[in-house]
C-alpha atoms as a PDB file:
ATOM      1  CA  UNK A   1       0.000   0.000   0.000  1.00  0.00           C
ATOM      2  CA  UNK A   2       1.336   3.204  -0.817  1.00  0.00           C
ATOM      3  CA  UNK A   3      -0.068   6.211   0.829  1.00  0.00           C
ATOM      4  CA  UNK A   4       0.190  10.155  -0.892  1.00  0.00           C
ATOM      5  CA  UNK A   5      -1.482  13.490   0.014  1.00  0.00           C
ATOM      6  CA  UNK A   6      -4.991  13.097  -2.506  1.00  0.00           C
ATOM      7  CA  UNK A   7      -5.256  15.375  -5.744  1.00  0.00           C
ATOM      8  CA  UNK A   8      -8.188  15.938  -7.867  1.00  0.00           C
ATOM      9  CA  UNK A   9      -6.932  13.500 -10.388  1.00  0.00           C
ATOM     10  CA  UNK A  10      -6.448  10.766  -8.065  1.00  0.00           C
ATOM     11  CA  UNK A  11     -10.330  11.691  -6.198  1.00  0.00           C
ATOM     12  CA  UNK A  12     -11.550  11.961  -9.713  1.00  0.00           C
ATOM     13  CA  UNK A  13      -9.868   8.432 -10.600  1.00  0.00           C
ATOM     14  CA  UNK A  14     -11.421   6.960  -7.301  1.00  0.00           C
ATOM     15  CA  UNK A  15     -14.850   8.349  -7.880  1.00  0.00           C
ATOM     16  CA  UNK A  16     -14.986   7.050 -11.502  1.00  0.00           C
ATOM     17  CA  UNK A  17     -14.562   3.520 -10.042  1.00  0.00           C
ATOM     18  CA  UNK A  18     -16.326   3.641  -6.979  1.00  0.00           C
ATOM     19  CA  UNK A  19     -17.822   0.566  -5.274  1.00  0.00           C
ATOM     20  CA  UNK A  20     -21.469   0.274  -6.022  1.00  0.00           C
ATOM     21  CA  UNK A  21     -22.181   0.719  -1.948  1.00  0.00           C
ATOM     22  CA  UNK A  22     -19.951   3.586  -2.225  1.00  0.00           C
ATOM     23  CA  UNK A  23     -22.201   5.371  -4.874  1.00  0.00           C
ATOM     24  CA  UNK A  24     -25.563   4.642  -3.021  1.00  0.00           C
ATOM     25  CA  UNK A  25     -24.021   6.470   0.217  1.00  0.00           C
ATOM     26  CA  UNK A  26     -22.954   9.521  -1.349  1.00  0.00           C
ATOM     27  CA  UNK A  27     -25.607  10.052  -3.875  1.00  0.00           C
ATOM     28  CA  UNK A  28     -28.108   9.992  -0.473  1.00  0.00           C
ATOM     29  CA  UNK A  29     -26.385  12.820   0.842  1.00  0.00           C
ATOM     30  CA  UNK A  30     -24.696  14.890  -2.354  1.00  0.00           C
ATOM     31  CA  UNK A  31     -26.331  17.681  -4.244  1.00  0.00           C
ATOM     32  CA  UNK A  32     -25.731  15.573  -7.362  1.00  0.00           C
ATOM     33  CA  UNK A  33     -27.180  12.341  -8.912  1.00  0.00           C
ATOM     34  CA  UNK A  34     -24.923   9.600  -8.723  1.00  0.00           C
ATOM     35  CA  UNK A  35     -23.797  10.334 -12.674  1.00  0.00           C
ATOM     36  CA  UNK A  36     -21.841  13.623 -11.762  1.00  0.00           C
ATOM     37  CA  UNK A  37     -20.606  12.565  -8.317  1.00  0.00           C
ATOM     38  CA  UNK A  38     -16.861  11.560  -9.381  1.00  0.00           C
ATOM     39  CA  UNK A  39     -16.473  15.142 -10.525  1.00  0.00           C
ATOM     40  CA  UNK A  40     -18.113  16.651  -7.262  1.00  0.00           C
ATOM     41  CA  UNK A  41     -16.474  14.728  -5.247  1.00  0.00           C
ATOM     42  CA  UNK A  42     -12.802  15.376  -7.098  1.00  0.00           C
ATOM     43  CA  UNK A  43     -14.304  19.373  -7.019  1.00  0.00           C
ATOM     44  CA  UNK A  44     -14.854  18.995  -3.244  1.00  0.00           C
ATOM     45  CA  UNK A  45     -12.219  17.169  -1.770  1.00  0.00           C
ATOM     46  CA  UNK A  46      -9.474  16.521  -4.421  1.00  0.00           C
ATOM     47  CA  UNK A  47      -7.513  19.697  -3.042  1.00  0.00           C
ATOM     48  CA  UNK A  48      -7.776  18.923   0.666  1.00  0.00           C
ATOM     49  CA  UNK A  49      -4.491  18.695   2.625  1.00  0.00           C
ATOM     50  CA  UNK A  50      -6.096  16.250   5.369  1.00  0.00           C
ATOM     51  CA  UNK A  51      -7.172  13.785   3.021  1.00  0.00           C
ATOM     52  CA  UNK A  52      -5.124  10.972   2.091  1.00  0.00           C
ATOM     53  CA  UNK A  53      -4.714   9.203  -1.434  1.00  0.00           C
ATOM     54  CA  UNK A  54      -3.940   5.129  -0.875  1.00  0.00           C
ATOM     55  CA  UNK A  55      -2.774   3.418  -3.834  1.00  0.00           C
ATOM     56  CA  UNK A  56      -2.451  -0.356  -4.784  1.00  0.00           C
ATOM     57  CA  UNK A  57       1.675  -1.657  -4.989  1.00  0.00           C
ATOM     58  CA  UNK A  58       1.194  -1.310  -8.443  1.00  0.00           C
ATOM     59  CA  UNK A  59       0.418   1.745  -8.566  1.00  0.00           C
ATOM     60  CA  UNK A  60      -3.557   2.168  -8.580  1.00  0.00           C
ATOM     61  CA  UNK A  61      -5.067   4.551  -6.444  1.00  0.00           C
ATOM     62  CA  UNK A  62      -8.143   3.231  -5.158  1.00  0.00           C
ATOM     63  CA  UNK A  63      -9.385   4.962  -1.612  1.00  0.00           C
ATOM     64  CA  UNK A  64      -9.733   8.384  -0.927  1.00  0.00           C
ATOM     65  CA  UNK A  65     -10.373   9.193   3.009  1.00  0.00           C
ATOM     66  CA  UNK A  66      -9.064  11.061   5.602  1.00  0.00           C
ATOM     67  CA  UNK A  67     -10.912  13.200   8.780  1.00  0.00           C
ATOM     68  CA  UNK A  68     -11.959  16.400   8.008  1.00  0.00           C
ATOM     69  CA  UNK A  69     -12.390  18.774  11.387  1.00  0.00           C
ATOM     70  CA  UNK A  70     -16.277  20.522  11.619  1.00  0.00           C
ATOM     71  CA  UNK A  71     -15.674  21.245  15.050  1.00  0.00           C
ATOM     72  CA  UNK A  72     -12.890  22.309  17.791  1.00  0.00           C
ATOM     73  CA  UNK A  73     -11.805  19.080  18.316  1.00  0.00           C
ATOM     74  CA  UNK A  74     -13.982  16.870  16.244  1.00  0.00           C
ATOM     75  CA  UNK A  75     -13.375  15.500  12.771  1.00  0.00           C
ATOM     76  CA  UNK A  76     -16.095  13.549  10.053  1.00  0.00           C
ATOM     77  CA  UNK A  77     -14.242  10.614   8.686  1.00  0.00           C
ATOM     78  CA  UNK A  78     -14.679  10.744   4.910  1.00  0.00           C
ATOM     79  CA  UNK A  79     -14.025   7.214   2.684  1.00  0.00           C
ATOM     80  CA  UNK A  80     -14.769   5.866  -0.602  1.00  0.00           C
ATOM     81  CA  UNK A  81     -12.899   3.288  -2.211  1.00  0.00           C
ATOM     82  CA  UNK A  82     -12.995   0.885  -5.766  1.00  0.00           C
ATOM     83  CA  UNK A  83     -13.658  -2.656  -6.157  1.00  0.00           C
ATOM     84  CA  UNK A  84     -10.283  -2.785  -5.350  1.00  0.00           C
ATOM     85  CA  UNK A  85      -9.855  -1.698  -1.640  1.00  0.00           C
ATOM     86  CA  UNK A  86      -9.977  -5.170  -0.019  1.00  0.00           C
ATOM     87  CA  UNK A  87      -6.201  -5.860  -1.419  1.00  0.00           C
ATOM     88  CA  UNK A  88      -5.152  -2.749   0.580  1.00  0.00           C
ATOM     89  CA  UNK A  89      -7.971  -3.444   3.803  1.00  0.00           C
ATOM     90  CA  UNK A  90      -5.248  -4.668   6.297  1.00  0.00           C
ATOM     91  CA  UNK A  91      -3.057  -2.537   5.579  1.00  0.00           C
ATOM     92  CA  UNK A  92      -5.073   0.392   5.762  1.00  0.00           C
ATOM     93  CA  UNK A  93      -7.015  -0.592   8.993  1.00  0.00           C
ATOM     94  CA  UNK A  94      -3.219  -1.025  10.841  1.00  0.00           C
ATOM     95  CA  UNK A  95      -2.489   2.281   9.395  1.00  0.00           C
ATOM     96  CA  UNK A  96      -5.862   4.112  10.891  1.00  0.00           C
ATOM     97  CA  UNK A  97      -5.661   2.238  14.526  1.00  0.00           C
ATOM     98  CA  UNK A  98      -2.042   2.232  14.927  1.00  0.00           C
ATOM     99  CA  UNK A  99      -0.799   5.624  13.110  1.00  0.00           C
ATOM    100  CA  UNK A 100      -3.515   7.856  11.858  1.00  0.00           C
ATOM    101  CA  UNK A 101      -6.610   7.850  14.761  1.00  0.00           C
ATOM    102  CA  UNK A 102      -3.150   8.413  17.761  1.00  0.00           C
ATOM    103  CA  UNK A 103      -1.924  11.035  15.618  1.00  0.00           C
ATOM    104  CA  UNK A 104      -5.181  13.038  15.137  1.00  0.00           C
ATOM    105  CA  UNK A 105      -5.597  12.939  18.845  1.00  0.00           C
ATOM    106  CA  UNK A 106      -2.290  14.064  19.488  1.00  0.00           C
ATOM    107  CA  UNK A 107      -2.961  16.783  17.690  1.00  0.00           C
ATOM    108  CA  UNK A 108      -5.960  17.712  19.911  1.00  0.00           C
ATOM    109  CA  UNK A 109      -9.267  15.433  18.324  1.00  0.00           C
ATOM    110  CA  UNK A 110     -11.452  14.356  20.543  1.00  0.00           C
ATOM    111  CA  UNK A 111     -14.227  12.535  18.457  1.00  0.00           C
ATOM    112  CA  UNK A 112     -14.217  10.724  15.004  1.00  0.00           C
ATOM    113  CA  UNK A 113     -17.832  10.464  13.528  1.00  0.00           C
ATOM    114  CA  UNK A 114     -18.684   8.773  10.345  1.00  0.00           C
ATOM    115  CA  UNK A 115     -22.308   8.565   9.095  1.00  0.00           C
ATOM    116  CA  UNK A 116     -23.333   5.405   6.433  1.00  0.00           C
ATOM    117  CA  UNK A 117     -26.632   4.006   5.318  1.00  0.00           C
ATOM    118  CA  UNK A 118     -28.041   1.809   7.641  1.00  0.00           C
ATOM    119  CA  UNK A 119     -28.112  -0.779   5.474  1.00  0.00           C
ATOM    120  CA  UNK A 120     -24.513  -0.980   4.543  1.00  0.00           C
ATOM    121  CA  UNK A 121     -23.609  -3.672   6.879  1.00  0.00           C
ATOM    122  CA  UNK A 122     -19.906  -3.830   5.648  1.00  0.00           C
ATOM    123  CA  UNK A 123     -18.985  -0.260   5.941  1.00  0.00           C
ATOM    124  CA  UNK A 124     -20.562  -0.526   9.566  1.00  0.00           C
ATOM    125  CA  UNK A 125     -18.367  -3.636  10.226  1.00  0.00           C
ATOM    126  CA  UNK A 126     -15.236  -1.779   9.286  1.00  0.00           C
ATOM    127  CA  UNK A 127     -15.823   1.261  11.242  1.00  0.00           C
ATOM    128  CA  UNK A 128     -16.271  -0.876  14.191  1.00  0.00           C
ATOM    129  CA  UNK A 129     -12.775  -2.527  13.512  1.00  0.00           C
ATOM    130  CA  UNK A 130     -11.790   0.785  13.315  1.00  0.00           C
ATOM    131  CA  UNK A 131     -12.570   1.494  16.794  1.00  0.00           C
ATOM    132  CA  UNK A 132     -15.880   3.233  16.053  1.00  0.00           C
ATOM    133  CA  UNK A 133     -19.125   2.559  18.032  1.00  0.00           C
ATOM    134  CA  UNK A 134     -22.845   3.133  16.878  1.00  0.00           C
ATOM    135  CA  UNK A 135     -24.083   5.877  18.368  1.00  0.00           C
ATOM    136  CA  UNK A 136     -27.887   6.013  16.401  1.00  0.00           C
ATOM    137  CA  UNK A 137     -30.013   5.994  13.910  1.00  0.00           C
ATOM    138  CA  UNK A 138     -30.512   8.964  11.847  1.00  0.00           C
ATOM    139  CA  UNK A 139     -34.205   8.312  10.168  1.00  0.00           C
ATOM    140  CA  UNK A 140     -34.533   9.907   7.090  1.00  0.00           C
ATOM    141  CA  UNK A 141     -31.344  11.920   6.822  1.00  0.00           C
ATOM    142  CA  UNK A 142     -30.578  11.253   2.950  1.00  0.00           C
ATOM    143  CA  UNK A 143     -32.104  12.397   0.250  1.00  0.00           C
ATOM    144  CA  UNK A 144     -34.893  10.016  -0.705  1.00  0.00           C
ATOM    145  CA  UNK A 145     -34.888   9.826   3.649  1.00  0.00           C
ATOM    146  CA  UNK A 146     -32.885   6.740   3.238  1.00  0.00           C
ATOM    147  CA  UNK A 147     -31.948   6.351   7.111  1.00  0.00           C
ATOM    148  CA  UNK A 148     -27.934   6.361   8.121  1.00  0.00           C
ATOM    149  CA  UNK A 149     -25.992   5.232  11.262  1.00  0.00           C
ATOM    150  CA  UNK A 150     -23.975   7.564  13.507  1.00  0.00           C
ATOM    151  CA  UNK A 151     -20.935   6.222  14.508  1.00  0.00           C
ATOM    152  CA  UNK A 152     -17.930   7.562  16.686  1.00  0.00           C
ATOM    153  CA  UNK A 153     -14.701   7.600  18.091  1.00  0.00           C
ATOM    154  CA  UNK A 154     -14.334   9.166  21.226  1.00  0.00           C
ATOM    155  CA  UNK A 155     -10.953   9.784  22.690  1.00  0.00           C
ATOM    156  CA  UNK A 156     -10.172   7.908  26.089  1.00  0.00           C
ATOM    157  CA  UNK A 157     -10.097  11.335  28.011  1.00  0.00           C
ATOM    158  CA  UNK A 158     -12.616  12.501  26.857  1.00  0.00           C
ATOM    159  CA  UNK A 159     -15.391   9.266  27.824  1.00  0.00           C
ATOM    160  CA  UNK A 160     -16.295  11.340  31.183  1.00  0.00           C
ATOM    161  CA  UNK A 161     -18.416  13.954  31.433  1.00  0.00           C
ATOM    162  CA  UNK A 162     -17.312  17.572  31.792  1.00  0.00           C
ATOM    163  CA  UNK A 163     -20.308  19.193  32.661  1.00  0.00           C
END
């Protein structure tokens, strides 16, 4: 696996091949149709400096993700990957518990939240590998009120209550 700082051509690339799953989840929540989301998405995050390019060993880029801070101190993880992405899974997941969630706390993050469709039973296994837990249900959030799952990561020190 070979990991690079994501450009539009390499979001573009990714979003041209996306997994079918991939496509249903962002189409629910874009303000495109699924035919002219590999440019939006490429348009909207093909530039960003948080956002990470991972690429096959030969050469094929085929995830885009990264966490993207919407809050002091809390970040949406963002992910969409080809066909392709289970040759790189292991790798990446090592990289995201062992390198990438420590260094984003480091750096001051205190939650990681990812929503998905509810139905996409994969992407909510993975997050959960990740280190992510269900917080709820969010009825009718996409477009054609398909319903989504909340999940998070909550940093250690930041489980108890403040207030």
């Amino acid at each position: 696996m070979i990991l690079e700082p994501v450009t539009y051509a390499t979001a573009l690339q990714v979003g041209q091949g996306m997994r079918e799953r991939d496509v249903m989840e962002f189409a629910a929540v874009a303000p495109v149709g699924a035919e002219d989301l590999a440019p939006w998405l490429a348009q909207r995050f093909g530039r960003r400096s948080e956002l990470l390019c991972a690429r096959t060993d030969d050469g094929e880029p085929v995830c885009i993700g990264g966490a993207v801070e919407v809050r002091p101190g809390s970040a949406t993880l963002l992910f969409y990957g080809t066909d392709r992405f289970p040759e790189i899974a292991l790798g990446m997941t090592r990289f995201i518990r062992r390198h990438y969630f420590p260094s984003l706390a480091a750096a001051g993050t205190h939650r990681i939240e990812c929503v998905t469709l509810d139905s996409y039973r994969e992407m909510q296994r993975w997050l959960e590998t990740l280190g992510l837990e269900r917080e709820s249900t969010l009825r009718a959030y996409g477009r054609d009120r398909e319903d989504f799952a909340m999940y998070a990561w909550i940093d250690a020190d930041a489980r108890s209550p403040r207030h």
